[in-house]
Protein backbone atom coordinates (compact mmCIF):
# COMPACT_ATOMS: atom_id res chain seq x y z
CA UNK A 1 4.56 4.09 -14.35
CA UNK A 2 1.66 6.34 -14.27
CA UNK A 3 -0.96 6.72 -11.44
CA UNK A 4 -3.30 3.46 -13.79
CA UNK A 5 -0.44 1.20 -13.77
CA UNK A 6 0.19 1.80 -10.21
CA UNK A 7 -3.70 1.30 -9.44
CA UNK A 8 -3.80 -2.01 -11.55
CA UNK A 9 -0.42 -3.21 -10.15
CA UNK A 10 -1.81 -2.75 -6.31
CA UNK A 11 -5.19 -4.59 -7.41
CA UNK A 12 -3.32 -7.40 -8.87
CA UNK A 13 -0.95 -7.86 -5.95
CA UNK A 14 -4.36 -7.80 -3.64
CA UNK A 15 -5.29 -10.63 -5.30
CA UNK A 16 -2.42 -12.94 -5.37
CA UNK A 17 -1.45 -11.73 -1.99
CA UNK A 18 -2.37 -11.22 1.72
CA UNK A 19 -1.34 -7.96 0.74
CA UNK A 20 -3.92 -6.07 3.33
CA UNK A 21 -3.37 -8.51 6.47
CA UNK A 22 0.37 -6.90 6.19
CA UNK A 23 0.41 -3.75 5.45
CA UNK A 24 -2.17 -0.32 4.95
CA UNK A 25 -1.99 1.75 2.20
CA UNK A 26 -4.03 4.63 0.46
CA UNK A 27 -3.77 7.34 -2.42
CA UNK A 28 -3.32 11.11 -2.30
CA UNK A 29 -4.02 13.47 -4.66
CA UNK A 30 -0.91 12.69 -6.72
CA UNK A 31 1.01 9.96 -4.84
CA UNK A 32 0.27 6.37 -3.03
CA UNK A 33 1.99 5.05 0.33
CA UNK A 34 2.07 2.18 2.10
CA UNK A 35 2.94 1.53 5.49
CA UNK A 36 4.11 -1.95 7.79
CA UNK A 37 1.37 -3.63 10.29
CA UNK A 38 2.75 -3.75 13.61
CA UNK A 39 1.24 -7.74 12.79
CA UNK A 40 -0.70 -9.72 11.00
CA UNK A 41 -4.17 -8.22 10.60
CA UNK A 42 -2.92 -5.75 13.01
CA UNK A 43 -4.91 -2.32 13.16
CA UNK A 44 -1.93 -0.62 14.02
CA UNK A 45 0.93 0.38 12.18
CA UNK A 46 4.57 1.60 11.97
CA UNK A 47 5.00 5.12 11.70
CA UNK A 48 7.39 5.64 9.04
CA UNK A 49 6.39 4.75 5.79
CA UNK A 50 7.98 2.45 3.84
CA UNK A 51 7.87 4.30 0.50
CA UNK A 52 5.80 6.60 -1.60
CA UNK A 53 4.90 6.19 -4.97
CA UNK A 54 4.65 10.44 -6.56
CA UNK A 55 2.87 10.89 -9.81
């Protein structure tokens, strides 16, 4: 996958999912991340991240 087909993939699963009440995620300059609520609509969040996406 490139960095597009990650974007669109992460869009898509926004919309068929509660995908930000679970878990925060982001983009770098050449990679995206997500990490684990500590909840449910939770603010905080587990420290480790549970993977990285590099491109």
């Amino acid at each position: 996958m490139d960095e597009n087909e990650v974007r669109q993939s992460v869009e898509q699963l926004q919309e068929k999912t509660e995908l930000d009440e679970y878990f925060v995620y982001g983009y770098g300059s050449h990679h995206f991340w997500i990490n684990q609520r500590i909840s449910k609509g939770s603010v905080q969040y587990m420290k480790n991240r549970l993977f990285i996406v590099e491109f």
